[in-house]
Protein backbone atom coordinates (compact mmCIF):
# COMPACT_ATOMS: atom_id res chain seq x y z
CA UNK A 1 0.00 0.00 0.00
CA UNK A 2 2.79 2.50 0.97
CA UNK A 3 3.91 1.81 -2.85
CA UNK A 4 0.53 2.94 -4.07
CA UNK A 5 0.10 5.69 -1.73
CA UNK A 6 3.94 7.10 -3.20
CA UNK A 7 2.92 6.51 -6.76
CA UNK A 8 -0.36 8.63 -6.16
CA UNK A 9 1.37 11.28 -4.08
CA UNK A 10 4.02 11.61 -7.00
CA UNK A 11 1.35 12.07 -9.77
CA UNK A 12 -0.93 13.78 -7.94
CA UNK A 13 2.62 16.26 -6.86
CA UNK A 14 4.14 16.48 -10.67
CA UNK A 15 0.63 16.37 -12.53
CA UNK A 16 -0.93 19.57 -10.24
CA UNK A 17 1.81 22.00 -11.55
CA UNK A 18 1.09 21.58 -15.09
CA UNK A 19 -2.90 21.31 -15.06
CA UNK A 20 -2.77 24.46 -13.41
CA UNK A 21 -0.42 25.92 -15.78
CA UNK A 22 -2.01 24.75 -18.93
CA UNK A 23 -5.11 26.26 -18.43
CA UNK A 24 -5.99 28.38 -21.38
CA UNK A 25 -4.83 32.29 -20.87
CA UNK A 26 -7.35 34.75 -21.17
CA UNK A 27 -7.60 36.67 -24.59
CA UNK A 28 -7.99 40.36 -24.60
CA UNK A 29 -9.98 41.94 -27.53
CA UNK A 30 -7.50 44.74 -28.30
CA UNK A 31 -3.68 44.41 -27.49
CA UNK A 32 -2.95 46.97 -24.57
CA UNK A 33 0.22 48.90 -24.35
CA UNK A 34 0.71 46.92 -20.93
CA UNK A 35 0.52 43.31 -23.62
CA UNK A 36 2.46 44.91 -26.53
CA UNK A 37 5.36 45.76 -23.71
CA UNK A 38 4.86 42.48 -21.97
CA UNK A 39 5.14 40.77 -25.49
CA UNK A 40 7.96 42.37 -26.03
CA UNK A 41 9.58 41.57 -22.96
CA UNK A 42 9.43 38.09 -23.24
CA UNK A 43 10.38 37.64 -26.80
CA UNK A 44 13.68 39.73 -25.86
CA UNK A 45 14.03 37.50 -22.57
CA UNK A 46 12.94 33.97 -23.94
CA UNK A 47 13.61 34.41 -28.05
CA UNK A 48 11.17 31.36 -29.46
CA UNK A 49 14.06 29.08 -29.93
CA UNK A 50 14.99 28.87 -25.74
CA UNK A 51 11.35 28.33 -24.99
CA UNK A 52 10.89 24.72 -25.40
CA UNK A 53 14.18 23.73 -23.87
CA UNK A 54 13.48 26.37 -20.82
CA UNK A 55 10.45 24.90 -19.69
CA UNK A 56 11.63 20.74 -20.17
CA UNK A 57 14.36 22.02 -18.17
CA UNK A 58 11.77 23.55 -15.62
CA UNK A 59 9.92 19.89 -15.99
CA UNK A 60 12.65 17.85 -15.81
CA UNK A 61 14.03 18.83 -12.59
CA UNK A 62 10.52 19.40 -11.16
CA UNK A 63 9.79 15.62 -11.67
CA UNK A 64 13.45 14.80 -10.83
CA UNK A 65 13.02 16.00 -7.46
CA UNK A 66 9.30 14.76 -7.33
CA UNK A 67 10.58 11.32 -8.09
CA UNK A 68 13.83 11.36 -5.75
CA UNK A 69 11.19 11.75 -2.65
CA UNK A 70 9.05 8.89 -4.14
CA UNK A 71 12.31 6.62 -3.89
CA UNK A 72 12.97 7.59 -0.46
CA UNK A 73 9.19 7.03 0.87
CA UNK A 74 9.53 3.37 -0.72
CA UNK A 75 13.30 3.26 0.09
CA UNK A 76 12.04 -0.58 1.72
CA UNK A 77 9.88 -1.74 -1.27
CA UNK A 78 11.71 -4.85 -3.25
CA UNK A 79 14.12 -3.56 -6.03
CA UNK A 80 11.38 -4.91 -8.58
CA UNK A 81 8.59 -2.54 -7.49
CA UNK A 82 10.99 0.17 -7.55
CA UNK A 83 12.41 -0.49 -10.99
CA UNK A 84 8.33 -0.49 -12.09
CA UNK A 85 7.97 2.46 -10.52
CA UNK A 86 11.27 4.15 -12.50
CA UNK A 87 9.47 2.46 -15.83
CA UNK A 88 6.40 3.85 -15.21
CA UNK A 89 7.64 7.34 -14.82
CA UNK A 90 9.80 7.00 -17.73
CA UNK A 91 6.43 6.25 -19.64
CA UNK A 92 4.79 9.33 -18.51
CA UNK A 93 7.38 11.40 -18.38
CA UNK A 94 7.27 11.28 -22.89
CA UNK A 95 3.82 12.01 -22.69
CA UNK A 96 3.93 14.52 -20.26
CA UNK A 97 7.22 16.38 -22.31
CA UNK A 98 4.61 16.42 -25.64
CA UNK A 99 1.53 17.80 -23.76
CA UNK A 100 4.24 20.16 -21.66
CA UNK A 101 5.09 20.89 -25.76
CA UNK A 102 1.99 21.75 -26.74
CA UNK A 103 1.07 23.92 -23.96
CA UNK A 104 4.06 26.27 -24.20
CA UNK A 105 2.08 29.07 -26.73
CA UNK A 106 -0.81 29.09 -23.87
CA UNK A 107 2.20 29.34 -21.72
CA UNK A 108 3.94 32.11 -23.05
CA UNK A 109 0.26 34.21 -23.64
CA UNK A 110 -0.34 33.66 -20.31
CA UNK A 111 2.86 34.63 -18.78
CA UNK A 112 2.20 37.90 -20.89
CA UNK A 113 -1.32 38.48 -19.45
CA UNK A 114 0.62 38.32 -16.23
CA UNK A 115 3.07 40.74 -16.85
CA UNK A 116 0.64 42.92 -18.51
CA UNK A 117 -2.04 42.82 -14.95
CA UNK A 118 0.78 42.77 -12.52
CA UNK A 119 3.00 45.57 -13.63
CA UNK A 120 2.39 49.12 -15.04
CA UNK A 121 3.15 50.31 -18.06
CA UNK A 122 6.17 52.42 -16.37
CA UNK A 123 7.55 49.32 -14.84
CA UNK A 124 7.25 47.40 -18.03
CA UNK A 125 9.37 49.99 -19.68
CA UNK A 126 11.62 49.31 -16.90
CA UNK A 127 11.99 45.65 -16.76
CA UNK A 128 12.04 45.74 -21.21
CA UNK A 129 14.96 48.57 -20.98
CA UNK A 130 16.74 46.18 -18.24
CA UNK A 131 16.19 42.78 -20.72
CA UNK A 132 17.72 44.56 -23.37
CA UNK A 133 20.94 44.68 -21.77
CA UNK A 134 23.59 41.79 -21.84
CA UNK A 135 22.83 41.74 -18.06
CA UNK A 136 19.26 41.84 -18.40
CA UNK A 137 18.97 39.11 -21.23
CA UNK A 138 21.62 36.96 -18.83
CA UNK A 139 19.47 37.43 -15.89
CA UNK A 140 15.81 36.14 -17.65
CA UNK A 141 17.56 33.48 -19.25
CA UNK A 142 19.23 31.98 -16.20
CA UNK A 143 16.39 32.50 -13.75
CA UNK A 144 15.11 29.63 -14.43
CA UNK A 145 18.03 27.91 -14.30
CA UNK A 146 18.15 28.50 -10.39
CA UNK A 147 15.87 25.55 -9.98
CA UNK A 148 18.65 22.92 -10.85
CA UNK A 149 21.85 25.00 -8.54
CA UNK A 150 22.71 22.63 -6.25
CA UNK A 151 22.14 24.89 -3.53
CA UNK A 152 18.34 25.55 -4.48
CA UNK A 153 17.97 21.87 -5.76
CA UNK A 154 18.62 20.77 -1.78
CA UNK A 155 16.59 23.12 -0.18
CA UNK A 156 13.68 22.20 -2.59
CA UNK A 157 14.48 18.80 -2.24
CA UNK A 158 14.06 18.63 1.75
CA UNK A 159 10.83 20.42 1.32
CA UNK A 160 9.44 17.68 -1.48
CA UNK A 161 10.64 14.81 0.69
CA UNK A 162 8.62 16.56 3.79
CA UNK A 163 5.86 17.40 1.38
CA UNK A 164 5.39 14.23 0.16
CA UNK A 165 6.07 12.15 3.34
CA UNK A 166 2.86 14.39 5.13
CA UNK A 167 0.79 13.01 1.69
CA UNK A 168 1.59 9.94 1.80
CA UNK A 169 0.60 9.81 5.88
CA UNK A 170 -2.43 11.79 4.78
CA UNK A 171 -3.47 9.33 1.73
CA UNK A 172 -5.56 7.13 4.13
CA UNK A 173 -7.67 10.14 4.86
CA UNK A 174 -8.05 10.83 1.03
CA UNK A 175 -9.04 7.20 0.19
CA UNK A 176 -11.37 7.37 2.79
CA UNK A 177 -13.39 10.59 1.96
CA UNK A 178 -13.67 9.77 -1.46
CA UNK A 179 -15.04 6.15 -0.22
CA UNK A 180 -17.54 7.76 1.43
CA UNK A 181 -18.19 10.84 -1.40
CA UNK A 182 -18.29 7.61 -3.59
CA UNK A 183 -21.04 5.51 -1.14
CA UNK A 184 -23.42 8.65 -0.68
CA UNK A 185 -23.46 9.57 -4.78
């Protein structure tokens, strides 16, 4: 059961991310100055040909550290459940890189719409003077990359591994309200 409960707690942990991301971004009517700005920040910052590798970089270390956790809740489980487990998130993980793939326009118009409700048009400006600049274009492009530092990566880690270990504990609870959602529908 503790295998289950891990393999639940991982999808349910790597698959919540993206459903929330992929949602589809709202569409204005007529391009504000706030969206033409945002626009243009992010195709200085993340040019159309960094995009895809950006975010399966994002992914990849997202379900990297996801999956270490899993391992370490079912550190006892035979070395043939744990290969199955390894195989089975090798299978997803292909799928989940071509829907990641095909969500990256919805992505991108949605990161915009952010940019455009968050910040004013004088901070726009700002931030698409300051991505212009060597420093600026260094700085969006290796944000991201801050995920995978070793020194980030093992701080994140230690809160996945506590994350998951209070799901897993919690699971029983889960299974059991949706027994009983599932008895009185």
């Amino acid at each position: 059961m503790k295998i289950v409960s891990a393999l639940a707690a991982a999808a349910f942990a790597v698959a919540l991310p993206s459903a929330a991301q992929s949602q589809e971004a709202p569409s204005a009517a007529s391009e504000t100055i706030e969206m033409q700005l945002a626009h243009q920040i992010l195709g200085t910052a993340y040019p159309e040909d960094v995009r895809e590798p950006m975010f399966m970089a994002v992914s990849e270390q997202m379900e990297q550290q996801v999956m270490a956790s899993v391992m370490q809740q079912v550190g006892d489980a035979p070395a043939g459940a744990r290969a199955v487990i390894r195989e089975w998130q090798d299978s997803v993980t292909s799928e989940q890189r071509e829907i990641l793939r095909r969500h990256i326009p919805s992505l991108m118009q949605a990161w915009a719409v952010s940019y455009a409700s968050i910040f004013s048009e004088e901070e726009l400006r700002d931030i698409l003077a300051f991505v212009q600049t060597d420093s600026g274009a260094s700085f969006m492009l290796k944000t991201n990359d801050v995920i995978s530092d070793p020194a980030f990566a093992t701080a994140n880690q230690a809160y996945i591994n506590e994350t998951m270990a209070l799901m897993l504990e919690r699971m029983p609870d889960l299974i059991q309200g949706l027994v009983a959602a599932s008895e009185t529908d």
